[in-house]
Protein backbone atom coordinates (compact mmCIF):
# COMPACT_ATOMS: atom_id res chain seq x y z
CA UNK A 1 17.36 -6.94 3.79
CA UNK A 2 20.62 -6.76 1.40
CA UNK A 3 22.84 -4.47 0.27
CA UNK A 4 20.88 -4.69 -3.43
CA UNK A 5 17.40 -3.86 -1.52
CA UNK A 6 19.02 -0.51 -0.34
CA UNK A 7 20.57 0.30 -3.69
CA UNK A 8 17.21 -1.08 -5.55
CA UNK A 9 14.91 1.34 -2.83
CA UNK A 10 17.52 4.03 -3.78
CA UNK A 11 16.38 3.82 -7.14
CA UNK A 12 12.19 3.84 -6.16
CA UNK A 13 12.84 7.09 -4.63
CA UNK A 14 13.73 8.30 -7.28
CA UNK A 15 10.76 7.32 -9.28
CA UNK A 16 9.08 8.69 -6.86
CA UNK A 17 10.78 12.22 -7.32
CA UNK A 18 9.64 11.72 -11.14
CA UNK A 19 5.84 10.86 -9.59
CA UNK A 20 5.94 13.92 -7.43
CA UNK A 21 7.55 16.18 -10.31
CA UNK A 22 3.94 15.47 -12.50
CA UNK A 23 1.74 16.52 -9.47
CA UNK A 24 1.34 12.47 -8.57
CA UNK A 25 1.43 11.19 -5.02
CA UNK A 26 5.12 10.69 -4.94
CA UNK A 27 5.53 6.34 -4.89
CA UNK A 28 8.18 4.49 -6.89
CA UNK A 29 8.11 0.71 -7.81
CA UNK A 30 11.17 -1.00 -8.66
CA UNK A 31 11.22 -5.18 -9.12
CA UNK A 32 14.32 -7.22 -9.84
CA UNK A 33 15.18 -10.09 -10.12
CA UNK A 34 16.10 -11.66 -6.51
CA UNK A 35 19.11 -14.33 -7.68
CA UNK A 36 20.48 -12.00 -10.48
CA UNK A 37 19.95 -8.46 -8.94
CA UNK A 38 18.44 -7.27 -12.90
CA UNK A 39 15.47 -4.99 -13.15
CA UNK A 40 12.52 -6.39 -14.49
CA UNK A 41 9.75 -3.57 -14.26
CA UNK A 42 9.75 -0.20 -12.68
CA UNK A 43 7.07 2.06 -11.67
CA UNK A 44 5.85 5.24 -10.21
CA UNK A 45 2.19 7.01 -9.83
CA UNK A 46 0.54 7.45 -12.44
CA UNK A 47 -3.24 8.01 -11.67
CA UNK A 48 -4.02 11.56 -12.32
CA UNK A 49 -1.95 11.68 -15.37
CA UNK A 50 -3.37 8.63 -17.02
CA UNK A 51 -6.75 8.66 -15.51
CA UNK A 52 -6.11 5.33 -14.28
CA UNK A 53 -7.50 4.84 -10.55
CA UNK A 54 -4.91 1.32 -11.29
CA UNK A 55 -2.13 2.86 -12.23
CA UNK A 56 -0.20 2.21 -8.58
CA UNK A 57 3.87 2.39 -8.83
CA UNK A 58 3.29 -1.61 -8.04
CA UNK A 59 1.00 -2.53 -10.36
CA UNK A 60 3.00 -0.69 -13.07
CA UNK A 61 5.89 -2.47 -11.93
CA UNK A 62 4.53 -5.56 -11.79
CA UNK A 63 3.23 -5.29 -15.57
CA UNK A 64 6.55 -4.76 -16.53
CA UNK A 65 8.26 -6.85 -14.85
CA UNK A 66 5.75 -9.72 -16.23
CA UNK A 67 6.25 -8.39 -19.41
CA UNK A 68 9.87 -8.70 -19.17
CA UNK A 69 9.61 -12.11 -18.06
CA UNK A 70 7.31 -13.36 -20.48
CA UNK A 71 5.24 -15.21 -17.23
CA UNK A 72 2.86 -13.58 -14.94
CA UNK A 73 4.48 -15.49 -12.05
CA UNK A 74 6.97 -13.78 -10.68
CA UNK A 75 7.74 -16.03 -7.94
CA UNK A 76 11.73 -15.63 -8.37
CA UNK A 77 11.38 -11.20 -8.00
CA UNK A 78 11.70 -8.99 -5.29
CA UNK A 79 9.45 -5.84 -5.41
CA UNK A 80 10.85 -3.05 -3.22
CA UNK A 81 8.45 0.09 -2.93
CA UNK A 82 8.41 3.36 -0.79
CA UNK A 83 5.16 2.96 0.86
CA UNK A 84 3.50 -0.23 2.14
CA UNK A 85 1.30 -1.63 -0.54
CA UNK A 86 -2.80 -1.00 -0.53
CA UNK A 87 -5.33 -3.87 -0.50
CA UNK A 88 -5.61 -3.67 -4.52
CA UNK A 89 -1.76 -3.97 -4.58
CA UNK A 90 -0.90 -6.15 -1.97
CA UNK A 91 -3.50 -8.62 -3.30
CA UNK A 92 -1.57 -7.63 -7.42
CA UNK A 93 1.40 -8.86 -5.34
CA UNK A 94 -0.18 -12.45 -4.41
CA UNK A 95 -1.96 -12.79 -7.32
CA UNK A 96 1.36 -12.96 -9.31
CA UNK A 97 3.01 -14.80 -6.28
CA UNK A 98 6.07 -12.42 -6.20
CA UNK A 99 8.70 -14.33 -4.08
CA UNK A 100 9.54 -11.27 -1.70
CA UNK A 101 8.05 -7.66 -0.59
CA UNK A 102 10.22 -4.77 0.79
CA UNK A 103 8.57 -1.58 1.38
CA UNK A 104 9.66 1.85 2.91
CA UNK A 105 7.28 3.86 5.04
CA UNK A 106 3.88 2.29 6.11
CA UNK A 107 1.07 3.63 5.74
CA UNK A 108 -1.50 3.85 8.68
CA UNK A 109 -4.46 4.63 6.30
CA UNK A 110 -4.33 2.03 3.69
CA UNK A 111 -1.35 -0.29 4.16
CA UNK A 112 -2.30 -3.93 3.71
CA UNK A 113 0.78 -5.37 4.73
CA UNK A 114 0.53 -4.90 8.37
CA UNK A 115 -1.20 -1.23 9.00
CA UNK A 116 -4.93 -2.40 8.69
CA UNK A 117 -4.65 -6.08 7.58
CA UNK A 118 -2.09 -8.75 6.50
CA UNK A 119 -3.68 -9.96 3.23
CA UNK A 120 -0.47 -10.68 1.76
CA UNK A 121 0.26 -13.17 4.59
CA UNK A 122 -3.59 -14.22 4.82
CA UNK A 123 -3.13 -18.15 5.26
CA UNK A 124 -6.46 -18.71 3.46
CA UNK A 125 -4.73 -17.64 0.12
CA UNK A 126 -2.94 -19.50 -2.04
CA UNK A 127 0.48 -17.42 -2.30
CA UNK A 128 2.00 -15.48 1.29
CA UNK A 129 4.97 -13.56 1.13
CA UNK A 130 6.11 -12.06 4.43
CA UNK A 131 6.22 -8.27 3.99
CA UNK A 132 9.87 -6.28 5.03
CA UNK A 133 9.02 -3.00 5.70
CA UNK A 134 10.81 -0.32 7.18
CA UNK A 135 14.07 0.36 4.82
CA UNK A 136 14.75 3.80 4.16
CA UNK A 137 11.53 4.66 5.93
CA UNK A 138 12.12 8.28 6.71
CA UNK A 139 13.48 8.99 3.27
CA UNK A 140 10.10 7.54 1.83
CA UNK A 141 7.62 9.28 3.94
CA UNK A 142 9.38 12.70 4.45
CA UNK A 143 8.73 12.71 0.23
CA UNK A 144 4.92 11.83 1.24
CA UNK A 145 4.83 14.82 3.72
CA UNK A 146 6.30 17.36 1.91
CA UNK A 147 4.24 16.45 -1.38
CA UNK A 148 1.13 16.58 0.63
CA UNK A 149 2.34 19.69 2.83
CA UNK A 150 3.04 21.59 -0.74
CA UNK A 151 -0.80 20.67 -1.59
CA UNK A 152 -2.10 22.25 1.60
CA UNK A 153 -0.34 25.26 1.30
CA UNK A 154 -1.64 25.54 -2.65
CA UNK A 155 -5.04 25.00 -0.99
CA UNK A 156 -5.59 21.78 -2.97
């Protein structure tokens, strides 16, 4: 992992801050452009507030950054995000063949990119990218913990 997938993780935690400030589950998206370093798309939780059981930080980020493109193949981004992608968005992430993943904290109930399953390295389809996970994985799951901690303690 580089120096710009620190700074660009830096920058999903703090989407995830703005997730967590709106009562979301506090994940934040960023993808850039691997060669240049630019930001393409960004993205944080936003299923509760848009009613949306879609609207992942990833997928978000992955509109955008599509958008920003003008091509749904993003085979030339990086898409860093603070937890470990779920089957819907690790299979968002083949589907528009992102180049490379990195991720913060896993996530032993849902992660599809080495928790529960692989599908993002699944040989049978027709993109793999080799997840990176671990960077700034305390950082990323002491946000989950304390979000979820805070709900407990409101009885929610």
């Amino acid at each position: 992992m580089s120096a710009h997938d620190l700074d660009m993780m830096r920058r999903a935690l703090q989407l995830a801050d703005q997730a967590g400030a709106i009562g979301e589950v506090p994940v934040g998206c960023v993808v850039y452009h691997t060669a240049s370093g630019r930001v393409l798309g960004e993205g944080f939780n936003r299923r509760e507030c848009d009613h949306d059981p879609l609207a992942h930080a990833e997928i978000l980020a992955i509109h955008a950054a599509a958008r920003a493109l003008g091509d749904w193949r993003l085979n030339e981004c990086t898409l860093v995000v603070t937890l470990e992608p779920c089957p819907m968005c690790a299979g968002a992430i083949v589907n528009a063949r992102v180049g490379r993943l990195v991720f913060g904290a896993p996530d032993p109930k849902a992660g599809a990119c080495g928790s529960l399953m692989r599908l993002t390295e699944d040989p049978r389809l027709n993109h793999r990218v080799t997840p990176e996970g671990g960077l700034l994985a305390e950082e990323c799951a002491a946000k989950l913990r304390e979000f979820f901690r805070s709900l407990r303690e409101r009885g929610r």
